[in-house]
C-alpha atoms as a PDB file:
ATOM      1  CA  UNK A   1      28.408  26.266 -21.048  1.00  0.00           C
ATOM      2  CA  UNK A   2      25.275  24.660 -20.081  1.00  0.00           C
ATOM      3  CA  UNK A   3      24.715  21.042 -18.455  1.00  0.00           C
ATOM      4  CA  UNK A   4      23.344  19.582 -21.487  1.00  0.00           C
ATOM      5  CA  UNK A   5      26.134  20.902 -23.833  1.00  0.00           C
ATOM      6  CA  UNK A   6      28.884  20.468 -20.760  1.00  0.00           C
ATOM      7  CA  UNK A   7      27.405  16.369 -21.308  1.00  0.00           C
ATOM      8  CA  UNK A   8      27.724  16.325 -24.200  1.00  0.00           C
ATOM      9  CA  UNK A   9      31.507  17.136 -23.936  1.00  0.00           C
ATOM     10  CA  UNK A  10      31.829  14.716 -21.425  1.00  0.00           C
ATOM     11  CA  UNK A  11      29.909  11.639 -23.496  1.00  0.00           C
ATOM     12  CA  UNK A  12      32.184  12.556 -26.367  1.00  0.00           C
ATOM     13  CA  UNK A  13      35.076  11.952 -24.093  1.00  0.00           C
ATOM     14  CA  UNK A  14      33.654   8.807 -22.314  1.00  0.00           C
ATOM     15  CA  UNK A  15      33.301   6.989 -25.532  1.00  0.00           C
ATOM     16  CA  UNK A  16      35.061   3.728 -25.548  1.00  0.00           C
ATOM     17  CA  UNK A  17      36.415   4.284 -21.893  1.00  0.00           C
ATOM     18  CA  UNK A  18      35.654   1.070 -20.030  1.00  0.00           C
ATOM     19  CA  UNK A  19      34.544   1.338 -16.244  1.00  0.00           C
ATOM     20  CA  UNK A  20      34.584  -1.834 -14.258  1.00  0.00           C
ATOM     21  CA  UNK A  21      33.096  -2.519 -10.499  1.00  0.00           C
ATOM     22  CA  UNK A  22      34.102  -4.510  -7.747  1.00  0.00           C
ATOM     23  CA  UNK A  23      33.608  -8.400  -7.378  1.00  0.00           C
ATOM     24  CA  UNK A  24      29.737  -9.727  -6.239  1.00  0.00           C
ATOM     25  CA  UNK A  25      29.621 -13.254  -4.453  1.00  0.00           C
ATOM     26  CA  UNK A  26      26.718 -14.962  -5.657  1.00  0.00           C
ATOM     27  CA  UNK A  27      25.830 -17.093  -2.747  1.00  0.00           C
ATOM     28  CA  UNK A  28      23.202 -19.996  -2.313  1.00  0.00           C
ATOM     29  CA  UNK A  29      21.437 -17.524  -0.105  1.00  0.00           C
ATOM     30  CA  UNK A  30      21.337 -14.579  -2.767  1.00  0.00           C
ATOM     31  CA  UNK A  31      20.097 -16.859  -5.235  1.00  0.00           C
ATOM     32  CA  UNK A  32      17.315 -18.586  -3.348  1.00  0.00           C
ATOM     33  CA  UNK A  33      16.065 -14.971  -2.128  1.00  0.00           C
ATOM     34  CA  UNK A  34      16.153 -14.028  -5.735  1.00  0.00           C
ATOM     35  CA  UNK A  35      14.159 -17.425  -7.038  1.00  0.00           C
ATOM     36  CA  UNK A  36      11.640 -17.159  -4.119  1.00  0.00           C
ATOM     37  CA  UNK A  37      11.245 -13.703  -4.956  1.00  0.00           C
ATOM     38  CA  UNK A  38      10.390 -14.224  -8.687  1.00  0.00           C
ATOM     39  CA  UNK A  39       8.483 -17.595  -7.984  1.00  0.00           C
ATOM     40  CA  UNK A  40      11.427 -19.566  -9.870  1.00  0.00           C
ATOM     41  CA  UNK A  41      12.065 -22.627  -7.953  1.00  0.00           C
ATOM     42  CA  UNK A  42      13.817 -24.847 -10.359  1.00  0.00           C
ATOM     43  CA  UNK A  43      15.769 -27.356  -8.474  1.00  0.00           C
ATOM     44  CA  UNK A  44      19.303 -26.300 -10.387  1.00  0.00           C
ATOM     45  CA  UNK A  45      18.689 -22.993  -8.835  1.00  0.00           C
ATOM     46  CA  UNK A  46      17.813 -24.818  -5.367  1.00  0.00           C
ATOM     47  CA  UNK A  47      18.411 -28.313  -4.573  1.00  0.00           C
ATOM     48  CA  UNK A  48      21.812 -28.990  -4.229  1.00  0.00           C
ATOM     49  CA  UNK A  49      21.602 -32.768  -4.712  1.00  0.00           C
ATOM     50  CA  UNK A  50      20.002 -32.787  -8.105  1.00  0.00           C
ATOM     51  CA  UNK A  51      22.161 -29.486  -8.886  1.00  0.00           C
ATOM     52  CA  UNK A  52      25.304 -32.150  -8.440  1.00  0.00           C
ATOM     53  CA  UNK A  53      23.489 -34.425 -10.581  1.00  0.00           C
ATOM     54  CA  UNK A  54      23.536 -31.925 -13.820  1.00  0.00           C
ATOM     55  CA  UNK A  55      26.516 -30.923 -16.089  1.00  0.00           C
ATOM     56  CA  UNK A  56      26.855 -28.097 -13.496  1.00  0.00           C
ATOM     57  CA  UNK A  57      27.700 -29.893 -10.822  1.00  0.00           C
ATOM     58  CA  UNK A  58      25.920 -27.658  -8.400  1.00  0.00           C
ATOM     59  CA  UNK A  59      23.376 -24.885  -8.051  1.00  0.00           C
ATOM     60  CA  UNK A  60      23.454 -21.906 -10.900  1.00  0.00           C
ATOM     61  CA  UNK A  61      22.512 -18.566 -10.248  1.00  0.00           C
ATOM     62  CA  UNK A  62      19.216 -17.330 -12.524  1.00  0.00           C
ATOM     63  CA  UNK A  63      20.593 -15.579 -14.917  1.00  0.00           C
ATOM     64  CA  UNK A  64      17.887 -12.740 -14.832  1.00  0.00           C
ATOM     65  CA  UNK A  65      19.234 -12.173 -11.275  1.00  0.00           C
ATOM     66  CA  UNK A  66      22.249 -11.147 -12.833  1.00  0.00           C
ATOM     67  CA  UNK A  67      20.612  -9.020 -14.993  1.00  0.00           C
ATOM     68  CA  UNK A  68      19.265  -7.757 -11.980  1.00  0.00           C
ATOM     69  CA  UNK A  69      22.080  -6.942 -10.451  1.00  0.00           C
ATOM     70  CA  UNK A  70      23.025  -4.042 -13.763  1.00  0.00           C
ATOM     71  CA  UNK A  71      21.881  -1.073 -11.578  1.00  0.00           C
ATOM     72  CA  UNK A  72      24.420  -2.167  -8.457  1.00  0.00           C
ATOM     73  CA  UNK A  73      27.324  -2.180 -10.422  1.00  0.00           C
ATOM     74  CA  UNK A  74      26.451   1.077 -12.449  1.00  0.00           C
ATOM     75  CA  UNK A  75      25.991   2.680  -9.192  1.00  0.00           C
ATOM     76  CA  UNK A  76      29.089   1.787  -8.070  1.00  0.00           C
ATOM     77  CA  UNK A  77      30.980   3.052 -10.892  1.00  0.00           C
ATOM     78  CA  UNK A  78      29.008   5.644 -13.067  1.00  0.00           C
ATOM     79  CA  UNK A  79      28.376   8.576 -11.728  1.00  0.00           C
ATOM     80  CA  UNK A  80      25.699  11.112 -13.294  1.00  0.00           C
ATOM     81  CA  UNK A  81      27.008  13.997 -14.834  1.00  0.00           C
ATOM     82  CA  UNK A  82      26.197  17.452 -13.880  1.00  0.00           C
ATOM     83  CA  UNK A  83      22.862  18.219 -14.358  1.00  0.00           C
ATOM     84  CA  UNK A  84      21.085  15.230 -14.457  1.00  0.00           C
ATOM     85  CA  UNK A  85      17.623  14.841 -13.201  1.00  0.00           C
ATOM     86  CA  UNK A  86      17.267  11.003 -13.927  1.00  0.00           C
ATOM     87  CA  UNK A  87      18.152   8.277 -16.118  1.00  0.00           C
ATOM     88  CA  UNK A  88      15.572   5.221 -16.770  1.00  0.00           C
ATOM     89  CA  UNK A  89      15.912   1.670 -18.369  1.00  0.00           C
ATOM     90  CA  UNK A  90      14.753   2.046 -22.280  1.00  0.00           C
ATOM     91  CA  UNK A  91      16.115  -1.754 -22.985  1.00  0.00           C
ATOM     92  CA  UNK A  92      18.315  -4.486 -23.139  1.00  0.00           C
ATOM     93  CA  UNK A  93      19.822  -5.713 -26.552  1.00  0.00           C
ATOM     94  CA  UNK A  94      21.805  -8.645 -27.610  1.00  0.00           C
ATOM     95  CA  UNK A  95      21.677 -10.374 -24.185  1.00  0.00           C
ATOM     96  CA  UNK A  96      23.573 -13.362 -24.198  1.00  0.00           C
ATOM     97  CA  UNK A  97      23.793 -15.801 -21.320  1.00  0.00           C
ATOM     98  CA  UNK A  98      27.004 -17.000 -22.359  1.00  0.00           C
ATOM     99  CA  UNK A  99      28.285 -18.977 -19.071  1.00  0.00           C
ATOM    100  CA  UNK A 100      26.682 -20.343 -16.003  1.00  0.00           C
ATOM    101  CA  UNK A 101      27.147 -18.829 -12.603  1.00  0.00           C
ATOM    102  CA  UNK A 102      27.756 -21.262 -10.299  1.00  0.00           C
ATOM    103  CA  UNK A 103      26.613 -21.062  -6.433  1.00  0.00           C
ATOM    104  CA  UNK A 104      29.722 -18.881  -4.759  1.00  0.00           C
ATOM    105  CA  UNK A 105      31.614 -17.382  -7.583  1.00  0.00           C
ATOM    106  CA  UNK A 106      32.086 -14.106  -7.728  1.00  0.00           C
ATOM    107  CA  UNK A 107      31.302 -12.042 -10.754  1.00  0.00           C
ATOM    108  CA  UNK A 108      31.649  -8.530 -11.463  1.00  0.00           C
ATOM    109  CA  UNK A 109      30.721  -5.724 -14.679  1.00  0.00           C
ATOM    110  CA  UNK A 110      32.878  -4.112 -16.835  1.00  0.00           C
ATOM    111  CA  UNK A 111      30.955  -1.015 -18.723  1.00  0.00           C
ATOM    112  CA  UNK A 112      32.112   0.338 -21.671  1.00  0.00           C
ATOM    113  CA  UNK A 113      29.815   3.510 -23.804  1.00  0.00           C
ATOM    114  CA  UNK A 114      29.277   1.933 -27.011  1.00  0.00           C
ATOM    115  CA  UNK A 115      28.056   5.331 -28.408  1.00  0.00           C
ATOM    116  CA  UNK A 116      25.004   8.050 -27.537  1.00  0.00           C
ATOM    117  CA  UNK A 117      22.748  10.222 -29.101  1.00  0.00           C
ATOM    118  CA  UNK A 118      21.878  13.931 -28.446  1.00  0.00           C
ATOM    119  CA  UNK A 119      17.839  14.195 -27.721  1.00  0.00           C
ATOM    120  CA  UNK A 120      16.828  17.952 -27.022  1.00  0.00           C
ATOM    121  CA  UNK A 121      17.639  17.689 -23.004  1.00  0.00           C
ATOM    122  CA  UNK A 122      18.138  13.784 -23.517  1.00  0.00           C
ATOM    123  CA  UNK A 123      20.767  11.514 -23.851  1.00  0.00           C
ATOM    124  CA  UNK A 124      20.510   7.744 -25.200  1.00  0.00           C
ATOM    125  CA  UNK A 125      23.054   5.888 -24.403  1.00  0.00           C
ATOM    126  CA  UNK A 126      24.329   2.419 -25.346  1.00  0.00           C
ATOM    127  CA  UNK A 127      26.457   0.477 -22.731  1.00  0.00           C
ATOM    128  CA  UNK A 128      28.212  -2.338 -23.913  1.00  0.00           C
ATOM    129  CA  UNK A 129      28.106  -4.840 -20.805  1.00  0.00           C
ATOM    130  CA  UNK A 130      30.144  -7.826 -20.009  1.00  0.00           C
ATOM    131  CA  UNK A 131      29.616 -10.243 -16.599  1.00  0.00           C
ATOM    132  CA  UNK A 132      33.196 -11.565 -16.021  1.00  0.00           C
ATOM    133  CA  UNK A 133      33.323 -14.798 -13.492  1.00  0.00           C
ATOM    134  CA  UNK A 134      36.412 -14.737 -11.633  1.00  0.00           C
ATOM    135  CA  UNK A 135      38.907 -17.078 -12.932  1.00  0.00           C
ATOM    136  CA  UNK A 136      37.275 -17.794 -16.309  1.00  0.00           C
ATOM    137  CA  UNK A 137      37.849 -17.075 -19.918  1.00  0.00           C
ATOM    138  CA  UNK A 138      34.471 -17.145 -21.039  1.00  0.00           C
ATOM    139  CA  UNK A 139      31.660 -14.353 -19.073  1.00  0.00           C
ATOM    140  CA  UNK A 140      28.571 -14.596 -17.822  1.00  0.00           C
ATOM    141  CA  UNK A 141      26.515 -12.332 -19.756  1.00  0.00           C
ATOM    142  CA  UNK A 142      27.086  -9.786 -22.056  1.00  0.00           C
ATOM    143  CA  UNK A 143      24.188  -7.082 -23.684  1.00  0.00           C
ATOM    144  CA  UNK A 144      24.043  -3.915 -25.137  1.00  0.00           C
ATOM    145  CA  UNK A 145      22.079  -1.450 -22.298  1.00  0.00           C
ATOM    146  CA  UNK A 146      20.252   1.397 -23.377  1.00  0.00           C
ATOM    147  CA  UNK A 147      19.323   4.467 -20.752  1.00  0.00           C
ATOM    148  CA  UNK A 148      17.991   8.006 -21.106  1.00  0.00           C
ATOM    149  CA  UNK A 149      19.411  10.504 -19.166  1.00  0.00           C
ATOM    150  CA  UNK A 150      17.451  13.616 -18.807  1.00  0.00           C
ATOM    151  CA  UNK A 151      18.863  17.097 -18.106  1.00  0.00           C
ATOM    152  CA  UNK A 152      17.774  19.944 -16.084  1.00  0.00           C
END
């Protein structure tokens, strides 16, 4: 069997299967970096005193930072299948911020393949994301993220 039929097999199988990382501490620090980084300074992202002020009640992470932080947990948890030369970003759909992040919680991804589609040597795949916050009912995030894998 080749790679590109032996991943197909295996995308068959991984089909509803959910994969979920470890937990991420979003600290002050982490989410200063990230604002000065991306030239957001809003003061709910970093000034603690008029974070307090706001129905937060303290600094919020950005929530494009945890966007951002996609490829870390997929890393962590998804590994390529045989045969792979590369996979690349094609898009993010349905993103929902649904919950704020506050300074010092800890979130973490759980990953489940929504479905994928056969493409010569390609696949497409659709991940169905969703940004738990430890010790809450209601995520972060969730989105639909689409990759292409290529195969040798």
């Amino acid at each position: 069997m080749n790679t590109v039929d032996a991943a197909d097999k295996k995308y068959k199988e991984h089909i509803g299967v959910k994969l979920t990382s470890s937990w991420e501490t979003l600290d002050k620090e982490l989410i200063q970096l990230y604002g000065a980084l991306i030239g957001d300074d809003q003061p709910i992202h970093t000034d603690e005193n008029y974070a307090k002020a706001t129905p937060f009640g303290g600094i919020i992470s950005h929530g494009f930072l945890i966007v951002s932080l996609l490829p870390k947990f997929s890393y962590e948890i998804i590994k390529p299948f045989a045969g792979q030369i590369f996979a690349t970003n094609v898009g993010v759909e349905n993103l929902k911020f649904r919950q704020a992040v506050k300074a010092d919680q800890k979130i973490r991804a759980h990953f489940t393949l929504k479905s994928y589609k056969k493409l010569g040597n390609k696949f497409r795949t659709v991940i169905d994301i969703v940004i738990e916050i430890e010790g809450e009912s209601k995520p972060a995030m969730t989105c639909d993220w689409i990759n292409l894998h290529v195969f040798a």
